[in-house]
PDB file of N, CA and C in Angstrom:
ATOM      1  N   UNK A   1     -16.927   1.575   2.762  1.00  0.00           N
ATOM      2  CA  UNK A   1     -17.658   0.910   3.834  1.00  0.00           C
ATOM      3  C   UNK A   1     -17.548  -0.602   3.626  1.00  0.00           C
ATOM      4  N   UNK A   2     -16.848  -1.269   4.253  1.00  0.00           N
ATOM      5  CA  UNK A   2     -16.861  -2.483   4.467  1.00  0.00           C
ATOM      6  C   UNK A   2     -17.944  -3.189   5.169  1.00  0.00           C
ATOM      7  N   UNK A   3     -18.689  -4.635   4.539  1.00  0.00           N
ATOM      8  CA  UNK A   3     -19.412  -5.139   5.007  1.00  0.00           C
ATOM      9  C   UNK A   3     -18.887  -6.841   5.801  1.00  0.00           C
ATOM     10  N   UNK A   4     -19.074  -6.616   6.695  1.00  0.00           N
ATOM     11  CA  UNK A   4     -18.582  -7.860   7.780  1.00  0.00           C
ATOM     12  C   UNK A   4     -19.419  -8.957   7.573  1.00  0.00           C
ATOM     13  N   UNK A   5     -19.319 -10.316   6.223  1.00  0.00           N
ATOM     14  CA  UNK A   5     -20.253 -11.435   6.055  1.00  0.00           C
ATOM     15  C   UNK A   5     -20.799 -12.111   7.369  1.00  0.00           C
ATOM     16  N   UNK A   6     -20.061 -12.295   8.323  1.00  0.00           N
ATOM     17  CA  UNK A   6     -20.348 -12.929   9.800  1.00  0.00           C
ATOM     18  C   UNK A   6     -21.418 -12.094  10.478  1.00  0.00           C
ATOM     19  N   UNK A   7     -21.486 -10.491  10.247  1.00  0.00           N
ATOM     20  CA  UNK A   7     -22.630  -9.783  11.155  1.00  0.00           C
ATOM     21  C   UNK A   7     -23.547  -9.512  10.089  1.00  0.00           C
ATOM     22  N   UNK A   8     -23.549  -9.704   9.062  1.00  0.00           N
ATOM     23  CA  UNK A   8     -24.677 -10.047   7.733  1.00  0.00           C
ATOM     24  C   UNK A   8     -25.365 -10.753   7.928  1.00  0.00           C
ATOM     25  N   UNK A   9     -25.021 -12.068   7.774  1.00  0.00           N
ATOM     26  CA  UNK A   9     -25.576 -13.414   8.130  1.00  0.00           C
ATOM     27  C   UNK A   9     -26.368 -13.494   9.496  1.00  0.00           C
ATOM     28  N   UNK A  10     -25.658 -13.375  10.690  1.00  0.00           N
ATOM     29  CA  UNK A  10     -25.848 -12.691  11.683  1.00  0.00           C
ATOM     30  C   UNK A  10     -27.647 -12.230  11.647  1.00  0.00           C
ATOM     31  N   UNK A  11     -27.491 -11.310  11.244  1.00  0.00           N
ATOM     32  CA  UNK A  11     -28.918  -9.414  10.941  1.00  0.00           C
ATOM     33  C   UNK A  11     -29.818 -11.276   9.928  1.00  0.00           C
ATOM     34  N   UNK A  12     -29.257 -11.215   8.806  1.00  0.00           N
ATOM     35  CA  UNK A  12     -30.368 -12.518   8.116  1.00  0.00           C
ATOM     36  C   UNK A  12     -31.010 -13.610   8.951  1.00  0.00           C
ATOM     37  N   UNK A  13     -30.428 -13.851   9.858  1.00  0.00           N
ATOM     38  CA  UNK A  13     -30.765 -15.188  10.384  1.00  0.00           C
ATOM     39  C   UNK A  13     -31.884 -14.737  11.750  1.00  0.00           C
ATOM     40  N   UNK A  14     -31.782 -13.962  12.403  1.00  0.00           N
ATOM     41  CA  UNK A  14     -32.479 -12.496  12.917  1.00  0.00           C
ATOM     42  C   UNK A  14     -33.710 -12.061  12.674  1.00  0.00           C
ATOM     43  N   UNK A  15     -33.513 -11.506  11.165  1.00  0.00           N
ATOM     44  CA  UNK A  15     -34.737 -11.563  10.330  1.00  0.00           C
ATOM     45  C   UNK A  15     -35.671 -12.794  10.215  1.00  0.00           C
ATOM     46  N   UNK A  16     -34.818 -13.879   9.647  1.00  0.00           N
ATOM     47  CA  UNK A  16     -36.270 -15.124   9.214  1.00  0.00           C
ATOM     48  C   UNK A  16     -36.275 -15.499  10.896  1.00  0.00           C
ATOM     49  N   UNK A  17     -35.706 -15.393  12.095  1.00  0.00           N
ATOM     50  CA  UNK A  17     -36.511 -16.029  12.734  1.00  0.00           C
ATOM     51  C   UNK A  17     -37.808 -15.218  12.937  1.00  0.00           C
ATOM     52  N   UNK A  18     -37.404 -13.243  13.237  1.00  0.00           N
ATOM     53  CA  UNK A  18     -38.341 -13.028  13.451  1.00  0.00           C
ATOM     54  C   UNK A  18     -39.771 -12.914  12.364  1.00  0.00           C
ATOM     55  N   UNK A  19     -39.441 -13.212  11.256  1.00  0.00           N
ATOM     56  CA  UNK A  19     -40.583 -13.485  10.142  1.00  0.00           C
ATOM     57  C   UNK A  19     -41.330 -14.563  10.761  1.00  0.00           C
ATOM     58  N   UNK A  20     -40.797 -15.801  11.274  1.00  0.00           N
ATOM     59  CA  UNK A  20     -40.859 -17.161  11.956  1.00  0.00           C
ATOM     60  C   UNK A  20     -42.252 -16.576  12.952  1.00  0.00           C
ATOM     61  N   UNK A  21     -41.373 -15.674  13.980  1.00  0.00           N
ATOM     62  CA  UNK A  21     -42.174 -15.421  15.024  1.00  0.00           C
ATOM     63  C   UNK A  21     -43.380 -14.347  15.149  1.00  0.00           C
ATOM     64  N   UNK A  22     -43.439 -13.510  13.667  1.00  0.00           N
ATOM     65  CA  UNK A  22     -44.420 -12.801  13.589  1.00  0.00           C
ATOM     66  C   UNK A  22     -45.523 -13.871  13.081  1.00  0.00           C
ATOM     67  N   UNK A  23     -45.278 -14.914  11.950  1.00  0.00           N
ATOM     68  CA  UNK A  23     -46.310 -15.416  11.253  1.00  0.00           C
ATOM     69  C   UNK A  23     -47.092 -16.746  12.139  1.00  0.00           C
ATOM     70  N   UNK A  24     -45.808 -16.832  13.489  1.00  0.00           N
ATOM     71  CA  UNK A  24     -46.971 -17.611  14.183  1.00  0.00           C
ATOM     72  C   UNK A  24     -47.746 -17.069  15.252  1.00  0.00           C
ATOM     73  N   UNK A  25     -47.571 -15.575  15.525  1.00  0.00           N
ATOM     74  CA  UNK A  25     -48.247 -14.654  16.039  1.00  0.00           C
ATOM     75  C   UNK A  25     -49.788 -14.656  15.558  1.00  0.00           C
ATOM     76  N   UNK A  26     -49.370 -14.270  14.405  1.00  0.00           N
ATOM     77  CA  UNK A  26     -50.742 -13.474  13.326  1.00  0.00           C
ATOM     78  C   UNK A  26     -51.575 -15.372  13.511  1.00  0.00           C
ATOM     79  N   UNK A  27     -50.894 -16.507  13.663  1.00  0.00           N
ATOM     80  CA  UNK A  27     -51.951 -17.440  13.469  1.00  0.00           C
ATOM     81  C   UNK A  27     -52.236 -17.621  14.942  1.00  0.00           C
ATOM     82  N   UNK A  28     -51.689 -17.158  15.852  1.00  0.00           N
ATOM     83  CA  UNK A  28     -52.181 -17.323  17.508  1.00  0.00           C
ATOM     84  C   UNK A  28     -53.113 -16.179  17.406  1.00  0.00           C
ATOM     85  N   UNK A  29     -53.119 -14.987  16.864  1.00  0.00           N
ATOM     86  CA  UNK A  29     -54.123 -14.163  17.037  1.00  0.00           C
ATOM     87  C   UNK A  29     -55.674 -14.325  16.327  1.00  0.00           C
ATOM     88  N   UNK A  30     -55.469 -15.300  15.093  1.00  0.00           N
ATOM     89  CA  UNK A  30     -56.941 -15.645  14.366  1.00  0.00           C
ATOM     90  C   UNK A  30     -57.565 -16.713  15.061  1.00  0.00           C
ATOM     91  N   UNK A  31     -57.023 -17.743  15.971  1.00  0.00           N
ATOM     92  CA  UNK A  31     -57.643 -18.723  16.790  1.00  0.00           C
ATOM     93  C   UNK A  31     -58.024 -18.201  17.957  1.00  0.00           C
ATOM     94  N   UNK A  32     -57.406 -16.912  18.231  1.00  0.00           N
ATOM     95  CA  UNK A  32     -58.175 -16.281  19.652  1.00  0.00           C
ATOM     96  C   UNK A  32     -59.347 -15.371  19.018  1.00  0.00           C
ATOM     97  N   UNK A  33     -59.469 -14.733  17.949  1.00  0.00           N
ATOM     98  CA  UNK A  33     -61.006 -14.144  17.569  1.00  0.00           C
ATOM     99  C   UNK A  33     -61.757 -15.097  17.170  1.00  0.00           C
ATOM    100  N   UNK A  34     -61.177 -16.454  16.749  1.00  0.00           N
ATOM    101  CA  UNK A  34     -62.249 -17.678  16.780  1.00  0.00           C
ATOM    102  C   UNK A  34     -62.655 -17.967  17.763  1.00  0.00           C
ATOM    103  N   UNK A  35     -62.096 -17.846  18.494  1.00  0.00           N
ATOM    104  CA  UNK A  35     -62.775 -18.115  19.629  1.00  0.00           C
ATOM    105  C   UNK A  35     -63.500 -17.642  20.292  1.00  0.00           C
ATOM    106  N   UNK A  36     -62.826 -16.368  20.134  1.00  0.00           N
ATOM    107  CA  UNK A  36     -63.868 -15.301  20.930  1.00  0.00           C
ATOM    108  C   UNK A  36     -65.176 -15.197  20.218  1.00  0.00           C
ATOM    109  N   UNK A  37     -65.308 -15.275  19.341  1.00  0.00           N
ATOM    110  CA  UNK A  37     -66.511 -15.183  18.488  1.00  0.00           C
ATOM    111  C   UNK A  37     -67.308 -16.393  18.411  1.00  0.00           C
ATOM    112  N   UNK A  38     -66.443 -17.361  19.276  1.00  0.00           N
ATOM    113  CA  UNK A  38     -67.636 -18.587  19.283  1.00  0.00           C
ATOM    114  C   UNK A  38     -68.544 -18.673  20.733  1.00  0.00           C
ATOM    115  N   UNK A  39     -67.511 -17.592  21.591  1.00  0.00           N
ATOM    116  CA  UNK A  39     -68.268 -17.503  22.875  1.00  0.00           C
ATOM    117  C   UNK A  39     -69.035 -16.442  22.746  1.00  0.00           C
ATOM    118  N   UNK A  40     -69.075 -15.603  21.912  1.00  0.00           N
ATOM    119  CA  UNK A  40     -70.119 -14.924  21.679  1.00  0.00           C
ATOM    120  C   UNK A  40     -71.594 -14.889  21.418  1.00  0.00           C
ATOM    121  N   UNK A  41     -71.132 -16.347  20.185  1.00  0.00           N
ATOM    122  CA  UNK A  41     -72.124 -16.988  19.672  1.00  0.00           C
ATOM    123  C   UNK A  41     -72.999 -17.834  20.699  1.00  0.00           C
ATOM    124  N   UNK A  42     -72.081 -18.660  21.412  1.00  0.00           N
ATOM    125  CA  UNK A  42     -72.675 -19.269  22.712  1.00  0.00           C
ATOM    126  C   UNK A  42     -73.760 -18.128  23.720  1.00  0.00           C
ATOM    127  N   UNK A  43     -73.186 -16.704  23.647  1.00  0.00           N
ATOM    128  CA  UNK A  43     -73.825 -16.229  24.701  1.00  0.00           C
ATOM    129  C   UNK A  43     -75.332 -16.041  24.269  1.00  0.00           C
ATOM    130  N   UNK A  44     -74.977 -15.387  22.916  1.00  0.00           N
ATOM    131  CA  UNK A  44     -76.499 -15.138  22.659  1.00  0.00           C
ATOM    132  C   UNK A  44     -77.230 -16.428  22.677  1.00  0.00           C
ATOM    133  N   UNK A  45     -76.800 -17.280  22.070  1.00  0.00           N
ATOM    134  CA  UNK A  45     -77.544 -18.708  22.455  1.00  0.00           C
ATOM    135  C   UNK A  45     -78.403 -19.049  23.868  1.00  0.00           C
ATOM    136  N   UNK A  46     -77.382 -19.077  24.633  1.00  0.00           N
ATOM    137  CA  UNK A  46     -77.554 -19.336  26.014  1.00  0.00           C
ATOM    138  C   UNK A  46     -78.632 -18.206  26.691  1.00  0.00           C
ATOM    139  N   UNK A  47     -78.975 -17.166  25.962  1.00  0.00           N
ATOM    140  CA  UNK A  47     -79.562 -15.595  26.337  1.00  0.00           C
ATOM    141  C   UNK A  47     -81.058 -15.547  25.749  1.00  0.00           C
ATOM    142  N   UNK A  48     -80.797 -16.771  24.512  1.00  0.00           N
ATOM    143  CA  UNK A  48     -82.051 -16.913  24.068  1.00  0.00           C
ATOM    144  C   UNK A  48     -82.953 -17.932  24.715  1.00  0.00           C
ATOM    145  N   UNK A  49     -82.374 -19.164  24.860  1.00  0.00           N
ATOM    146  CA  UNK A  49     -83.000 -19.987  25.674  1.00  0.00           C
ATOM    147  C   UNK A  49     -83.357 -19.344  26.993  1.00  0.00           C
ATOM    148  N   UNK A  50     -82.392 -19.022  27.541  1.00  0.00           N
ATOM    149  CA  UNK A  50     -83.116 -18.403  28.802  1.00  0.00           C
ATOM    150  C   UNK A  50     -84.304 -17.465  29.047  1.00  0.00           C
ATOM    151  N   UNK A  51     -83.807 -16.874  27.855  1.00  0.00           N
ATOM    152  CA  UNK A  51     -85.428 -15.837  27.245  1.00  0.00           C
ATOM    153  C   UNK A  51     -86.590 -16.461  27.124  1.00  0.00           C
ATOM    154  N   UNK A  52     -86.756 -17.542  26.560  1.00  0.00           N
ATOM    155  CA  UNK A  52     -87.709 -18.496  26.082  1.00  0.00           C
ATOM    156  C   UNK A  52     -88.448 -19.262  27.697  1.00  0.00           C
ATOM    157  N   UNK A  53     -87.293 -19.365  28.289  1.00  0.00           N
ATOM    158  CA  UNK A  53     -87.855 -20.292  29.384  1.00  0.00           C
ATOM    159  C   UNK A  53     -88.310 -19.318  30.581  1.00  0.00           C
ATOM    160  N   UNK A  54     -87.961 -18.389  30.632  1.00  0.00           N
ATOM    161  CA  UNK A  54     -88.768 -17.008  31.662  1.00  0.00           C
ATOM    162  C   UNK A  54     -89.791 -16.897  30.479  1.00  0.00           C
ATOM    163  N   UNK A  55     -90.310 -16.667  29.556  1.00  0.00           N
ATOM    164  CA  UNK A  55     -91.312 -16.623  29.017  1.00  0.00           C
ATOM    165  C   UNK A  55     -92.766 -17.350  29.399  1.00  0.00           C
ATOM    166  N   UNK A  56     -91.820 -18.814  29.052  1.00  0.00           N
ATOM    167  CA  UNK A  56     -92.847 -19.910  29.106  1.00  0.00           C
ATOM    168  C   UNK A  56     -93.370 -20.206  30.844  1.00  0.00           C
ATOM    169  N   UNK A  57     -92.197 -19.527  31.261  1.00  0.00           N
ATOM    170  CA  UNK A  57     -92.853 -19.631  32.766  1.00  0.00           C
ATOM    171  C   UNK A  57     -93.821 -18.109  33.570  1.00  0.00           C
ATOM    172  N   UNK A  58     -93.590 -17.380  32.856  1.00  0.00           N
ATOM    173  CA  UNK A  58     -94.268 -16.012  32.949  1.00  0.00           C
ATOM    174  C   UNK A  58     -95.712 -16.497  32.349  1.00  0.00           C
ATOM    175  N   UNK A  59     -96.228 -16.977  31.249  1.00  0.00           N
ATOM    176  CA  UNK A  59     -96.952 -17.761  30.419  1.00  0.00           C
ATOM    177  C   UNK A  59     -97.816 -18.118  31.634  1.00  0.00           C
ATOM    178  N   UNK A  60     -97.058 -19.348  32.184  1.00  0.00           N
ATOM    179  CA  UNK A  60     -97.519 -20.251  32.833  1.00  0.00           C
ATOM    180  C   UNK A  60     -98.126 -19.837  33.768  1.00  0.00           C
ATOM    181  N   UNK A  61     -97.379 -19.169  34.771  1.00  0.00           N
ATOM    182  CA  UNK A  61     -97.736 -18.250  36.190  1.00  0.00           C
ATOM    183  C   UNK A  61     -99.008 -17.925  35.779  1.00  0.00           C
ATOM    184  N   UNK A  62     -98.318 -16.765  34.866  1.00  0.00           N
ATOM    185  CA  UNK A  62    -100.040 -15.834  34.628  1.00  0.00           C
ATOM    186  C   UNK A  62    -101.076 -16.802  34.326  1.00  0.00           C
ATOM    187  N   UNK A  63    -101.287 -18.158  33.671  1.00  0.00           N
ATOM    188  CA  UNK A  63    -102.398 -18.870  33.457  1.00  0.00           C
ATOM    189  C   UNK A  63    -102.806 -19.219  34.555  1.00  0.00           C
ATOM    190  N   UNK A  64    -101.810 -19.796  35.433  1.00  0.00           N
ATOM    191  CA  UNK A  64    -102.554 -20.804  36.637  1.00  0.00           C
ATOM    192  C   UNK A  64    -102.855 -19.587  37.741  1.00  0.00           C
ATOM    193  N   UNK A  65    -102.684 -18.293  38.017  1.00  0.00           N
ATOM    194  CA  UNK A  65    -103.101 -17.502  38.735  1.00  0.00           C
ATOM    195  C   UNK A  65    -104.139 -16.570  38.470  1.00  0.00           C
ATOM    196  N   UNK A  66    -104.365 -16.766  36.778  1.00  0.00           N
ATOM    197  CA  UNK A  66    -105.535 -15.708  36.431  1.00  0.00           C
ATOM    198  C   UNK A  66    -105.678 -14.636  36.286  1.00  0.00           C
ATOM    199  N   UNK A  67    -104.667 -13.690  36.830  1.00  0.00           N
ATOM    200  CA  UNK A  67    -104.206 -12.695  36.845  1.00  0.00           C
ATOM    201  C   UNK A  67    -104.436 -11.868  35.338  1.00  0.00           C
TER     202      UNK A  67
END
């Protein structure tokens, strides 16, 4: 079995790009669960305040109506 150096090289060069293009995959995929996990973080944020402020106005209502 003869090996052809030109379609060797070839298959190698092939390889590291796609090593190239997996390892900047895997770092495009950890900045998108950063992210996603920061809008997450935002939501509950945003879910709490809003909680707080129907509170304070439920609070309120019920005081000034007596109820």
């Amino acid at each position: 079995m003869d090996l052809d150096p030109i379609k060797f090289g070839i298959t190698i060069q092939k390889v590291e790009a796609m090593e190239f293009e997996v390892a900047e995959l895997r770092k495009d995929v950890k900045q998108l669960l950063e992210l996603a996990n920061k809008g997450r973080g935002g939501l509950w944020a945003g879910m709490m305040v809003v909680s707080a402020i129907s509170a304070f106005v439920g609070f309120i209502s019920h005081y000034i109506t007596g109820k």
